[in-house]
PDB file of N, CA and C in Angstrom:
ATOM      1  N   UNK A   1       0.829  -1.187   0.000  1.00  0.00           N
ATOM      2  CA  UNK A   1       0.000   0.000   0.000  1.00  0.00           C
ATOM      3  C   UNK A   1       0.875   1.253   0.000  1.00  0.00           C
ATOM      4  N   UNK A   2       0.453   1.983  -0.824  1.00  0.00           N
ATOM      5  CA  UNK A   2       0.995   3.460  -0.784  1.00  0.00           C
ATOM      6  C   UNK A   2       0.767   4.497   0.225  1.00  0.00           C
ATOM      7  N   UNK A   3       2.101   4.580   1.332  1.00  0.00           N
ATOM      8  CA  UNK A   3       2.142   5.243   2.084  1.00  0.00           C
ATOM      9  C   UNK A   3       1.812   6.326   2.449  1.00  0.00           C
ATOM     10  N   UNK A   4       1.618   7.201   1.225  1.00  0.00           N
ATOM     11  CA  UNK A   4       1.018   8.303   1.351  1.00  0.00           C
ATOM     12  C   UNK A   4      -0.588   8.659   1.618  1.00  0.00           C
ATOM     13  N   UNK A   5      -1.493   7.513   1.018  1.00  0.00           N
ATOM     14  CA  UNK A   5      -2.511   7.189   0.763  1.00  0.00           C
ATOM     15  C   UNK A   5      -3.304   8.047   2.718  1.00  0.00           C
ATOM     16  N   UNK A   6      -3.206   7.490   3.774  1.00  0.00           N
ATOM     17  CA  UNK A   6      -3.591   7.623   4.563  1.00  0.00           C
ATOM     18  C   UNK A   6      -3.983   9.495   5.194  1.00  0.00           C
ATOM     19  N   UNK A   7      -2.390   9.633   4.520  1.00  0.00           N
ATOM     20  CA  UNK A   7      -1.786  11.407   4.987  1.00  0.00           C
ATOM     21  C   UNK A   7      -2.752  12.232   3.540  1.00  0.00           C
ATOM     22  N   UNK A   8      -2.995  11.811   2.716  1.00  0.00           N
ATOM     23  CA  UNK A   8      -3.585  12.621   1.611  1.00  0.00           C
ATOM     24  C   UNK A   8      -5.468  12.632   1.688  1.00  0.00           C
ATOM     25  N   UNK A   9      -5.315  11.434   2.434  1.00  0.00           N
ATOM     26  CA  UNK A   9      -7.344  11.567   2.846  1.00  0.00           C
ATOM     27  C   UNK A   9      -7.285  12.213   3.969  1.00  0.00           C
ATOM     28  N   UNK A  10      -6.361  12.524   4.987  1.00  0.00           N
ATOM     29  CA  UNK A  10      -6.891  13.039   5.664  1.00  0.00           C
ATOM     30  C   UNK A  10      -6.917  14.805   5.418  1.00  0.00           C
ATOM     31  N   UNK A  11      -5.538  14.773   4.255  1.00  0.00           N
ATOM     32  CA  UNK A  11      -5.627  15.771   3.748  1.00  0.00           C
ATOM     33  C   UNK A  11      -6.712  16.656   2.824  1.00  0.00           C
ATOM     34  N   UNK A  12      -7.236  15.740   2.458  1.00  0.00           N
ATOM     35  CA  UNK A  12      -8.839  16.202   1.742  1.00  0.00           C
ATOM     36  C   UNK A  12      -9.828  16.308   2.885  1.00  0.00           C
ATOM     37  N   UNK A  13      -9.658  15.514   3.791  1.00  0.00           N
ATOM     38  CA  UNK A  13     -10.928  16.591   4.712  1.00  0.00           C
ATOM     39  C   UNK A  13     -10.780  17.525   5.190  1.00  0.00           C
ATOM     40  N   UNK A  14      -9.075  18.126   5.412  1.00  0.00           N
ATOM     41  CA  UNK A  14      -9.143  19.068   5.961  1.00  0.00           C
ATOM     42  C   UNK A  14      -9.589  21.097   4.866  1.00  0.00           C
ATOM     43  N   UNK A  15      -8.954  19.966   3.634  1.00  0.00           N
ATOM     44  CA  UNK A  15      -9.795  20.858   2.461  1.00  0.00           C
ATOM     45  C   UNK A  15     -10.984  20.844   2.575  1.00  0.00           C
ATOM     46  N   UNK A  16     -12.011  19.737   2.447  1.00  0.00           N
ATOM     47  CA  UNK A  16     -12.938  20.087   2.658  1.00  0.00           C
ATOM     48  C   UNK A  16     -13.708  21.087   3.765  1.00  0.00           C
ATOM     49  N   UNK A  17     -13.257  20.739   5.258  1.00  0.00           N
ATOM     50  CA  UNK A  17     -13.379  21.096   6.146  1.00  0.00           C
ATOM     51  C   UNK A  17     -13.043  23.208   5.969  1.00  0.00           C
ATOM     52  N   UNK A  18     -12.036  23.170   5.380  1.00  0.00           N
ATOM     53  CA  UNK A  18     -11.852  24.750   5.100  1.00  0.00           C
ATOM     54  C   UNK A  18     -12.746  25.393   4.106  1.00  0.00           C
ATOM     55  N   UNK A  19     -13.304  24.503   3.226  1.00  0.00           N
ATOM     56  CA  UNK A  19     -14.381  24.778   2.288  1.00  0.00           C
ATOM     57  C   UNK A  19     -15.767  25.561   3.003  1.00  0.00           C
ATOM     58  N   UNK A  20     -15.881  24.227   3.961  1.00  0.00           N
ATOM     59  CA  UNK A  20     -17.095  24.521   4.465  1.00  0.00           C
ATOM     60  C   UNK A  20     -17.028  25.825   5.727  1.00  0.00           C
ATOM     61  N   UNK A  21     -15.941  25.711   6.212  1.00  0.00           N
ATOM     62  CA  UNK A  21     -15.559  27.021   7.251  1.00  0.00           C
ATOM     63  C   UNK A  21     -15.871  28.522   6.410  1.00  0.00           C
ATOM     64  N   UNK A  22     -15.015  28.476   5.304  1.00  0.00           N
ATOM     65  CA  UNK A  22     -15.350  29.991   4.621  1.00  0.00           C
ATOM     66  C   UNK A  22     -16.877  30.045   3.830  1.00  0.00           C
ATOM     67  N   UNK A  23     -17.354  28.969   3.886  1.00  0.00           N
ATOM     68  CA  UNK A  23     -19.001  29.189   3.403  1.00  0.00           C
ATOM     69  C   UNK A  23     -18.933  29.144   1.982  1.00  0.00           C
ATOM     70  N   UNK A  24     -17.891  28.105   1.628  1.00  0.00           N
ATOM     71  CA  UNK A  24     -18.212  27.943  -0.154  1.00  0.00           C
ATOM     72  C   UNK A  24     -18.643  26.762  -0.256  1.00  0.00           C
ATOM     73  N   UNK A  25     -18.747  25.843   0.538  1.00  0.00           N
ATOM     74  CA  UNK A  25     -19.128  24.427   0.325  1.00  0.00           C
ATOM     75  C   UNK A  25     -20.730  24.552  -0.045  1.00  0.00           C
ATOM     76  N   UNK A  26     -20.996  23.799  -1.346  1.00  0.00           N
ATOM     77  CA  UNK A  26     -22.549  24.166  -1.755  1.00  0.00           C
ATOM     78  C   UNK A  26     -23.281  22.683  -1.331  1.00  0.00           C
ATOM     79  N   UNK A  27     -24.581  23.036  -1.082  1.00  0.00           N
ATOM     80  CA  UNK A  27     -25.281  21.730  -1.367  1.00  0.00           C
ATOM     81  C   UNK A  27     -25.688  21.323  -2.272  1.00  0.00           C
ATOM     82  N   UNK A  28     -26.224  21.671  -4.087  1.00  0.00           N
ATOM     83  CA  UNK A  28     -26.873  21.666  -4.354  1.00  0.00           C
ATOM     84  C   UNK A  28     -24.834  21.937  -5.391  1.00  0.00           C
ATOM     85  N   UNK A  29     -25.237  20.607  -6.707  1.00  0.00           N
ATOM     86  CA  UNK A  29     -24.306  20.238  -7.671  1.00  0.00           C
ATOM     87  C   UNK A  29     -24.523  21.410  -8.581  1.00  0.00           C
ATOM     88  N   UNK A  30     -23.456  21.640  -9.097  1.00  0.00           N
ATOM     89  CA  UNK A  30     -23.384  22.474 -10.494  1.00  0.00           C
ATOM     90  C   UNK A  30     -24.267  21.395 -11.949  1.00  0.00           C
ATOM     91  N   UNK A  31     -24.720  21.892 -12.934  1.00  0.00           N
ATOM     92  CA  UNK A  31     -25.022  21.330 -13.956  1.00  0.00           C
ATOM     93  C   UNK A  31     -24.281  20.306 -14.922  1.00  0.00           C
ATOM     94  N   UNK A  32     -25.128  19.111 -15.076  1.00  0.00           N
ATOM     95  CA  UNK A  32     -24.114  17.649 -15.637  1.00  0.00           C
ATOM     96  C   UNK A  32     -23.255  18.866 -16.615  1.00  0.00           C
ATOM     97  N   UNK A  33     -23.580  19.321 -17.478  1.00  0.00           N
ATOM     98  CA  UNK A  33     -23.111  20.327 -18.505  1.00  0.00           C
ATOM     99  C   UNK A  33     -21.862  21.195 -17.898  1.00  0.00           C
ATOM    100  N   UNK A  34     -21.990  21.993 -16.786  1.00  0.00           N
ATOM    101  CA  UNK A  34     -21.080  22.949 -15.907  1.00  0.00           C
ATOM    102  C   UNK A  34     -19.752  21.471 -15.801  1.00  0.00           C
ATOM    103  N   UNK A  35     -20.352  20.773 -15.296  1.00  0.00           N
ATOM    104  CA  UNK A  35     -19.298  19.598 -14.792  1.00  0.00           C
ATOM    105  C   UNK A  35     -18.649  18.757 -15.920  1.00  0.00           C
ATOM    106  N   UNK A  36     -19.446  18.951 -16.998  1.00  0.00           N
ATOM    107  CA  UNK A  36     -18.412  18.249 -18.137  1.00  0.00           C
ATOM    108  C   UNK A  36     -17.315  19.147 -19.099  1.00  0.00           C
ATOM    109  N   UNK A  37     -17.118  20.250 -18.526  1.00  0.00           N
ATOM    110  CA  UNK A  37     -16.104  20.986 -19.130  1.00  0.00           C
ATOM    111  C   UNK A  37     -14.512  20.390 -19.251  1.00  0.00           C
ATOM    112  N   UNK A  38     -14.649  20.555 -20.941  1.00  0.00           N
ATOM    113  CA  UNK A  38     -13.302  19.994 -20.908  1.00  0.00           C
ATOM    114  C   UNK A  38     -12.372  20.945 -20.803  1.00  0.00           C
ATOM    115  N   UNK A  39     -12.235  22.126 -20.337  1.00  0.00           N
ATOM    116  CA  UNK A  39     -11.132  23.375 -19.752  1.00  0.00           C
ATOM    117  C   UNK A  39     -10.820  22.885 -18.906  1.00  0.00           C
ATOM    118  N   UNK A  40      -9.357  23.043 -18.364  1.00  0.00           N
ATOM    119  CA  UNK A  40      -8.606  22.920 -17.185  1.00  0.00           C
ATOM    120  C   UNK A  40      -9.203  23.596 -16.101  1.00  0.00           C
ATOM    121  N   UNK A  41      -9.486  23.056 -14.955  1.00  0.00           N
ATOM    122  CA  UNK A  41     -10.235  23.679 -13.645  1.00  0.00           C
ATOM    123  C   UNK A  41     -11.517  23.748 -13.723  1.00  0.00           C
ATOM    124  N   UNK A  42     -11.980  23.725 -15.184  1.00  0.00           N
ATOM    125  CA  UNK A  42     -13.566  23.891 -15.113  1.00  0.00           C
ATOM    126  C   UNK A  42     -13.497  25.234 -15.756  1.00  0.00           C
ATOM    127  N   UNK A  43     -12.654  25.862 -15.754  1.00  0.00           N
ATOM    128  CA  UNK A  43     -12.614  28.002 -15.447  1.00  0.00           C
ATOM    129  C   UNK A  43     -13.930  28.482 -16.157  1.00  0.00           C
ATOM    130  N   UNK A  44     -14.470  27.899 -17.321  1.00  0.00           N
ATOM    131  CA  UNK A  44     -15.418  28.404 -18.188  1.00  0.00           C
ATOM    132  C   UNK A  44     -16.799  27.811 -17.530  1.00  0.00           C
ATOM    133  N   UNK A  45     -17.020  27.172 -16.906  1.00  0.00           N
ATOM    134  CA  UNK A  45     -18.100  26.726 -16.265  1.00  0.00           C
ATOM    135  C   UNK A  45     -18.265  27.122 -15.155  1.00  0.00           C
ATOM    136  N   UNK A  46     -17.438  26.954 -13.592  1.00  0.00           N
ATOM    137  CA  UNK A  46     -17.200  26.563 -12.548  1.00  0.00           C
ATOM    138  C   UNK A  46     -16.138  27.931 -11.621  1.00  0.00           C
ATOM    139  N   UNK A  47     -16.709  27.728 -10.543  1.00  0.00           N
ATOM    140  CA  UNK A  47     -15.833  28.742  -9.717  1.00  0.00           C
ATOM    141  C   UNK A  47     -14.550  27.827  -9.611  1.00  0.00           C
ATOM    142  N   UNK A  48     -13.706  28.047  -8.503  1.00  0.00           N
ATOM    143  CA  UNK A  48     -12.395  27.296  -8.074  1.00  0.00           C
ATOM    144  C   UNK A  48     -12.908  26.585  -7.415  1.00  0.00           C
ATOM    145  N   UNK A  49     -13.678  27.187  -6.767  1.00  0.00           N
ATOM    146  CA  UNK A  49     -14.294  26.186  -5.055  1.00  0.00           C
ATOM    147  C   UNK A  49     -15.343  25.102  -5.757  1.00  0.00           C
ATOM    148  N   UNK A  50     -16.045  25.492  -6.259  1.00  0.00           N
ATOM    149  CA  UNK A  50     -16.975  24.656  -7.073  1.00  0.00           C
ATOM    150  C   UNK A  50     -16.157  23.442  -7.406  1.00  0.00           C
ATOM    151  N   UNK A  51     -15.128  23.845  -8.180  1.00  0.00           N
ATOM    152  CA  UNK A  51     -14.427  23.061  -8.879  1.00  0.00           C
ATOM    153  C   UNK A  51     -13.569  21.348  -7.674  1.00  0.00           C
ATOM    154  N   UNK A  52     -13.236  22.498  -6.795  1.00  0.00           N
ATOM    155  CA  UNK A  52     -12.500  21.454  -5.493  1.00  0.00           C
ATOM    156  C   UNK A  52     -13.240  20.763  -5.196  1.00  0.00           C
ATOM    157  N   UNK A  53     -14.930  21.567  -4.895  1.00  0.00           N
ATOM    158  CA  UNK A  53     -15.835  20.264  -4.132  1.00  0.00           C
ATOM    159  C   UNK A  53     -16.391  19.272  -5.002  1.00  0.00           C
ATOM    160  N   UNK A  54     -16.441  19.477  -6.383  1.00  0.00           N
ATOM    161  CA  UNK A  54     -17.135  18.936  -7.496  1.00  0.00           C
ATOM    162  C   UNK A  54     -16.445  17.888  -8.243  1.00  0.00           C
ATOM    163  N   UNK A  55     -15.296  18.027  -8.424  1.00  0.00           N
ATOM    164  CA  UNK A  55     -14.301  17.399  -9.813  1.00  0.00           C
ATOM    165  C   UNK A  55     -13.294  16.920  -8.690  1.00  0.00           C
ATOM    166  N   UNK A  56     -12.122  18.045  -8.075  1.00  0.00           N
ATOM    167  CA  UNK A  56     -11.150  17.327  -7.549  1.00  0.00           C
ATOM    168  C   UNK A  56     -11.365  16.510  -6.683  1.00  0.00           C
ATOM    169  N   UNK A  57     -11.873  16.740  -5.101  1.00  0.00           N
ATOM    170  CA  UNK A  57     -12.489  15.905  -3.642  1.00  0.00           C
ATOM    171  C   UNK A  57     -12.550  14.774  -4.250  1.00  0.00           C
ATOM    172  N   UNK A  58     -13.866  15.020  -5.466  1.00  0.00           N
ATOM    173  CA  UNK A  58     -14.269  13.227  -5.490  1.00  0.00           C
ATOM    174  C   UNK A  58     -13.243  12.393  -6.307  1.00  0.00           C
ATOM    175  N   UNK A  59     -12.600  13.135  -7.010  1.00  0.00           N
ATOM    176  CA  UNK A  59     -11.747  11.732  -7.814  1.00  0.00           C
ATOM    177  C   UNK A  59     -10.621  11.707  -7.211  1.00  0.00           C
ATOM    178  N   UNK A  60     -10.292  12.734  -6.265  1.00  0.00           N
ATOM    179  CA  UNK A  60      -8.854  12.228  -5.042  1.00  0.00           C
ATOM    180  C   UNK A  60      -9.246  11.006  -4.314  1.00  0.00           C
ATOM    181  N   UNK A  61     -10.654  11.400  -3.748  1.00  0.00           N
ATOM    182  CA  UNK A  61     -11.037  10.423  -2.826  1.00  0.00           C
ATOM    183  C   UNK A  61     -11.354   8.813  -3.817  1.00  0.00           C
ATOM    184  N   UNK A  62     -12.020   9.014  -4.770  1.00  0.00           N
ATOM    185  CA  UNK A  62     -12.092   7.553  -5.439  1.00  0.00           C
ATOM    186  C   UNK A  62     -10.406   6.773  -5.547  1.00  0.00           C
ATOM    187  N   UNK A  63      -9.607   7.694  -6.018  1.00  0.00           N
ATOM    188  CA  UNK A  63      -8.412   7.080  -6.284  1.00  0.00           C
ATOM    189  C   UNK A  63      -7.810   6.636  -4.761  1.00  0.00           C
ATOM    190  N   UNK A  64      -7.919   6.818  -3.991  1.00  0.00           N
ATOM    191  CA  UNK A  64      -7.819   6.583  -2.554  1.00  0.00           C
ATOM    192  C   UNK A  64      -8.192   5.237  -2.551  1.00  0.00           C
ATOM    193  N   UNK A  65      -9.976   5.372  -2.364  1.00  0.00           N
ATOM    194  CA  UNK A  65     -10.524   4.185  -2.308  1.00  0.00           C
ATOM    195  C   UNK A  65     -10.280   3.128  -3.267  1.00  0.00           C
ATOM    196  N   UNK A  66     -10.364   3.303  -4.315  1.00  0.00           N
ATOM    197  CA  UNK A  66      -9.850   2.284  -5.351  1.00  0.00           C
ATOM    198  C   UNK A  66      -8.518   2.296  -5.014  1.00  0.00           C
ATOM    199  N   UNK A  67      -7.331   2.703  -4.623  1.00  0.00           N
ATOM    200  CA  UNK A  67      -6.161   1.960  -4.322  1.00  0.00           C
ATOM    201  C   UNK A  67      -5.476   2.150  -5.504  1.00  0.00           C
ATOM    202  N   UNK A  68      -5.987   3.048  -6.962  1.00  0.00           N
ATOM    203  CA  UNK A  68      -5.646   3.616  -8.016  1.00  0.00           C
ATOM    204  C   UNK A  68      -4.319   4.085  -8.304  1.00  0.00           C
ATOM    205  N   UNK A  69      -3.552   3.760  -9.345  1.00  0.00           N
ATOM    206  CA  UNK A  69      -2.077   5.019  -8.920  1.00  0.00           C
ATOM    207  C   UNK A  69      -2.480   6.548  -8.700  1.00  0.00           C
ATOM    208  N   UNK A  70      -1.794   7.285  -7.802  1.00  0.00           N
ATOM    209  CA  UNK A  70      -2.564   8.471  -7.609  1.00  0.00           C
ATOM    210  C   UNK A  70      -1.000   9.253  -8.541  1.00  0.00           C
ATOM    211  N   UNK A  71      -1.673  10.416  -9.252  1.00  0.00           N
ATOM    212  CA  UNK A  71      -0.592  11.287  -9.634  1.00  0.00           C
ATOM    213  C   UNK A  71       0.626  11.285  -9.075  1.00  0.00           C
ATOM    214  N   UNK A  72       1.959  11.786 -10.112  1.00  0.00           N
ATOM    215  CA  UNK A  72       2.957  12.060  -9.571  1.00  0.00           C
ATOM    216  C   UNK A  72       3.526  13.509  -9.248  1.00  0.00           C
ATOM    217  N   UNK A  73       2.427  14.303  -9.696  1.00  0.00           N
ATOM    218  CA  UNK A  73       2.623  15.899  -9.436  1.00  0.00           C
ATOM    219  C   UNK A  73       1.897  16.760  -9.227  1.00  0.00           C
ATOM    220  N   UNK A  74       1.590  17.350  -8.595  1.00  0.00           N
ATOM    221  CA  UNK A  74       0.213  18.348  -8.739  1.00  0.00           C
ATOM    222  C   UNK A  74       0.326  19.571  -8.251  1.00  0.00           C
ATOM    223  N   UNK A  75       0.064  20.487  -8.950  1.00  0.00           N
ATOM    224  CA  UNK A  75       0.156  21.679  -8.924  1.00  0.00           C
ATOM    225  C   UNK A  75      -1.660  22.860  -8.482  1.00  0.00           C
ATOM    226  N   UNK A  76      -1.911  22.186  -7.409  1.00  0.00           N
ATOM    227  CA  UNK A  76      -3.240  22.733  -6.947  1.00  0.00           C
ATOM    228  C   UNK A  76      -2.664  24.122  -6.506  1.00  0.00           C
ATOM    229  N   UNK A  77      -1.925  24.046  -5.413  1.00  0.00           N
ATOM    230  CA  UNK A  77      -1.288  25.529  -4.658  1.00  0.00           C
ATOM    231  C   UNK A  77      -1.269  26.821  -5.936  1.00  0.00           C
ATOM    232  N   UNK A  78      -0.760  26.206  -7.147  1.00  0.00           N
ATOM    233  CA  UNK A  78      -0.137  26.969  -8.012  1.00  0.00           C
ATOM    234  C   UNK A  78      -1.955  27.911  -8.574  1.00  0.00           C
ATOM    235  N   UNK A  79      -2.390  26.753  -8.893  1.00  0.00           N
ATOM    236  CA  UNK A  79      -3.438  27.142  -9.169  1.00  0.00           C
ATOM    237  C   UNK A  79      -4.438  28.559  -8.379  1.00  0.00           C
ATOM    238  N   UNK A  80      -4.904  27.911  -7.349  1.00  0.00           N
ATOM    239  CA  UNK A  80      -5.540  28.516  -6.032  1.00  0.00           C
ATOM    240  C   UNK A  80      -4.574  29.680  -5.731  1.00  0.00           C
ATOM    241  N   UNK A  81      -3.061  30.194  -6.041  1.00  0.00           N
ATOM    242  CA  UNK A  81      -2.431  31.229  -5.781  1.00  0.00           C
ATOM    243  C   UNK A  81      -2.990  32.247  -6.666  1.00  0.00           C
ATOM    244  N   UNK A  82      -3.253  31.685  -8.095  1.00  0.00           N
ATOM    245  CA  UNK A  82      -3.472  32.527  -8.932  1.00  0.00           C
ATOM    246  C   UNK A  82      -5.112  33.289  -8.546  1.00  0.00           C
ATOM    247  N   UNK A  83      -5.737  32.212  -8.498  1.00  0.00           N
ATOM    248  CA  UNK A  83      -7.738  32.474  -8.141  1.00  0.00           C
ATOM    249  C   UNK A  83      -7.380  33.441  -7.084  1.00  0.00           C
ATOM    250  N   UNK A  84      -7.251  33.317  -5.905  1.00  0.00           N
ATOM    251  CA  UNK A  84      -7.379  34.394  -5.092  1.00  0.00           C
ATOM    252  C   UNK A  84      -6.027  35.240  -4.671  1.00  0.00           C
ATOM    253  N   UNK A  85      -5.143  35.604  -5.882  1.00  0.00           N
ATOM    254  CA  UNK A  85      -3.939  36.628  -5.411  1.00  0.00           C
ATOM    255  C   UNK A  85      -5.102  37.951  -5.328  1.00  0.00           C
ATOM    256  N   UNK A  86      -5.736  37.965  -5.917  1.00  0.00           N
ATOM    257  CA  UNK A  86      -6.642  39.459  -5.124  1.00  0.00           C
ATOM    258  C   UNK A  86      -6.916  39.409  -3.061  1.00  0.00           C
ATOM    259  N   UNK A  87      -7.062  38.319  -3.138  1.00  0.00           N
ATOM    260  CA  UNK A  87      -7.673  38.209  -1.424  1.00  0.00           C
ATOM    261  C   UNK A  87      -7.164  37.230  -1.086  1.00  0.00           C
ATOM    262  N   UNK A  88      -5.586  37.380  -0.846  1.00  0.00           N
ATOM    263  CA  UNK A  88      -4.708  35.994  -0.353  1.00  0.00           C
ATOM    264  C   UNK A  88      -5.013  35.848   1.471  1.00  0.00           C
ATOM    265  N   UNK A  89      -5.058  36.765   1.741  1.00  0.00           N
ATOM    266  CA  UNK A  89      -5.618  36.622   3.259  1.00  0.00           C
ATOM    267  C   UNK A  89      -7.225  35.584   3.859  1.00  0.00           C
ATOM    268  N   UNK A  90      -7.908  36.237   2.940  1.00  0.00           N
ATOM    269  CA  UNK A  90      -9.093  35.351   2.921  1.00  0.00           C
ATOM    270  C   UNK A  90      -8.808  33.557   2.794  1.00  0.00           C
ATOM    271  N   UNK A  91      -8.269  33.681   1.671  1.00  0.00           N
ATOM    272  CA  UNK A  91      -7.924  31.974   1.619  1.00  0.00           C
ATOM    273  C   UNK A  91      -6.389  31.700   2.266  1.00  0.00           C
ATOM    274  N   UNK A  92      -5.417  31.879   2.440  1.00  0.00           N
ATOM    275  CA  UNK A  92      -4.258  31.784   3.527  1.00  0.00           C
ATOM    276  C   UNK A  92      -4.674  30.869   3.674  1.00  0.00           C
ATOM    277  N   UNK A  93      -6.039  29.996   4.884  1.00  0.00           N
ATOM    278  CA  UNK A  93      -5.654  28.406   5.324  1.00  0.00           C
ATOM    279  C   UNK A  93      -5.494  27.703   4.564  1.00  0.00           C
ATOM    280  N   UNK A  94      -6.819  28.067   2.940  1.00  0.00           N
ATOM    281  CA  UNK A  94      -6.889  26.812   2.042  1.00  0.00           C
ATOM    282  C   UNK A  94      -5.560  26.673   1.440  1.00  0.00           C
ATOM    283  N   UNK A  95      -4.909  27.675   0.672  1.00  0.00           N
ATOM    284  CA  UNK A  95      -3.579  27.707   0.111  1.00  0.00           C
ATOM    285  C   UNK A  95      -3.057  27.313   1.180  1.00  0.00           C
ATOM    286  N   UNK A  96      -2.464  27.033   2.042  1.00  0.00           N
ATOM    287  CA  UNK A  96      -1.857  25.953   3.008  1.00  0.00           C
ATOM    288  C   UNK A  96      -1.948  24.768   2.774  1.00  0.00           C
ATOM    289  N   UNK A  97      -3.551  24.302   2.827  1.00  0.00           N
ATOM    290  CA  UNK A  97      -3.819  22.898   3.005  1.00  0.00           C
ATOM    291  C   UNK A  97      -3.490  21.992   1.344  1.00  0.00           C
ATOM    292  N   UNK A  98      -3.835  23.471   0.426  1.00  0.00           N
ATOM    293  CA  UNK A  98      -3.496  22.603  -0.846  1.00  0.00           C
ATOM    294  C   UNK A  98      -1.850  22.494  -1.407  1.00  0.00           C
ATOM    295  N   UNK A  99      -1.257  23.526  -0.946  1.00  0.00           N
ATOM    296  CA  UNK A  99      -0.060  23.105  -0.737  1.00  0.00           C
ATOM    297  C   UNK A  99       0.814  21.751  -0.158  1.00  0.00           C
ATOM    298  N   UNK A 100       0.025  22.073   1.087  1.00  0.00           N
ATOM    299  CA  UNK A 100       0.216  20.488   1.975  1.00  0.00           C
ATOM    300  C   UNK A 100       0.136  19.297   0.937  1.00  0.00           C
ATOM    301  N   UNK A 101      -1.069  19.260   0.219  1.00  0.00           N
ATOM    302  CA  UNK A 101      -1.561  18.616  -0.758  1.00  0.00           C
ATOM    303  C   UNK A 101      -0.696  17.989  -1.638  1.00  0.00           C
ATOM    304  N   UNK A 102       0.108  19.230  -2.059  1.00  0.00           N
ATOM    305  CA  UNK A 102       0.976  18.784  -3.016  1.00  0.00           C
ATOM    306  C   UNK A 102       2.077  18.317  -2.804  1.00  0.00           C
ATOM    307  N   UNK A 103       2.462  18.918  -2.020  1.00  0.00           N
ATOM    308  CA  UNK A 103       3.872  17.852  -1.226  1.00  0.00           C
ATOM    309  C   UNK A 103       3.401  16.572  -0.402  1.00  0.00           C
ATOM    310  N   UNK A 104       2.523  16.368  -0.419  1.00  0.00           N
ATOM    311  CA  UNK A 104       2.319  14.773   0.429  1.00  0.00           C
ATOM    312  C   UNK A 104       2.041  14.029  -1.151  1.00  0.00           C
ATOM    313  N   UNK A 105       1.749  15.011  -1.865  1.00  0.00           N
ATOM    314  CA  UNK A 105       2.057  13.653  -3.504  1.00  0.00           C
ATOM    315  C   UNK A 105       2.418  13.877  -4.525  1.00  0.00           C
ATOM    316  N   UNK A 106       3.814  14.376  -4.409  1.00  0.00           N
ATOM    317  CA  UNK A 106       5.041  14.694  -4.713  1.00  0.00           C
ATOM    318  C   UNK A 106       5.927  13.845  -3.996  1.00  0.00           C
ATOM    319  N   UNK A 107       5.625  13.232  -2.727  1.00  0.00           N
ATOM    320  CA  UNK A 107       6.665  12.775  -1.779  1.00  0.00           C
ATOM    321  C   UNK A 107       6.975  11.300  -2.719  1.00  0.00           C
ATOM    322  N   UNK A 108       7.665  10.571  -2.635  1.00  0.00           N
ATOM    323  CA  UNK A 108       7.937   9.262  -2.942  1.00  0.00           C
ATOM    324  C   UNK A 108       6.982   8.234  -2.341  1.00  0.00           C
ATOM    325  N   UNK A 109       6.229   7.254  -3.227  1.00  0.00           N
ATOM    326  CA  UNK A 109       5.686   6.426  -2.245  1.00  0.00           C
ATOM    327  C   UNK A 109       6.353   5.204  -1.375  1.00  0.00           C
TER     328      UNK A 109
END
């Protein structure tokens, strides 16, 4: 089993968990249509946050559960720096946690 596997779910709840703290976590799904964008991030459909709770969460977490190879690089931080360099204070925890993100799978398994 891939060692990292354990440190990266818990790392998605704590994304999630910051989602739902700043009040972007939605109940109610974006459109099959919004969600089948083939643009990177969604950008033409989808907010960022939309995008984390919608597209990324669940297929981190499936690849988890399925035991899947999970990526060898990911550049979320990079991303999320760009979405909110207007209001880096506001998001500060999430850019943390997705950072975290990326170095726990980046690490070697």
């Amino acid at each position: 089993m891939d060692a990292r596997m354990a440190p990266l779910a818990e790392q998605l709840l704590l994304i999630e968990r910051e989602l739902r703290v700043l009040g972007w976590w939605q109940e109610q799904a974006p459109s099959a249509e919004a969600l089948a964008s083939q643009e990177p991030f969604c950008v033409d459909t989808l907010t960022f946050e939309q995008w984390l709770q919608w597209i990324f969460l669940p297929r981190m977490k499936l690849l988890l559960e399925t035991g899947a190879q999970l990526p060898s690089v990911s550049g979320i931080q990079a991303m999320a720096e760009m979405v909110y360099r207007e209001q880096p204070g506001l998001a500060r925890r999430l850019l943390e946690l997705l950072g975290e993100f990326d170095r726990l799978l980046t690490r070697a398994p």
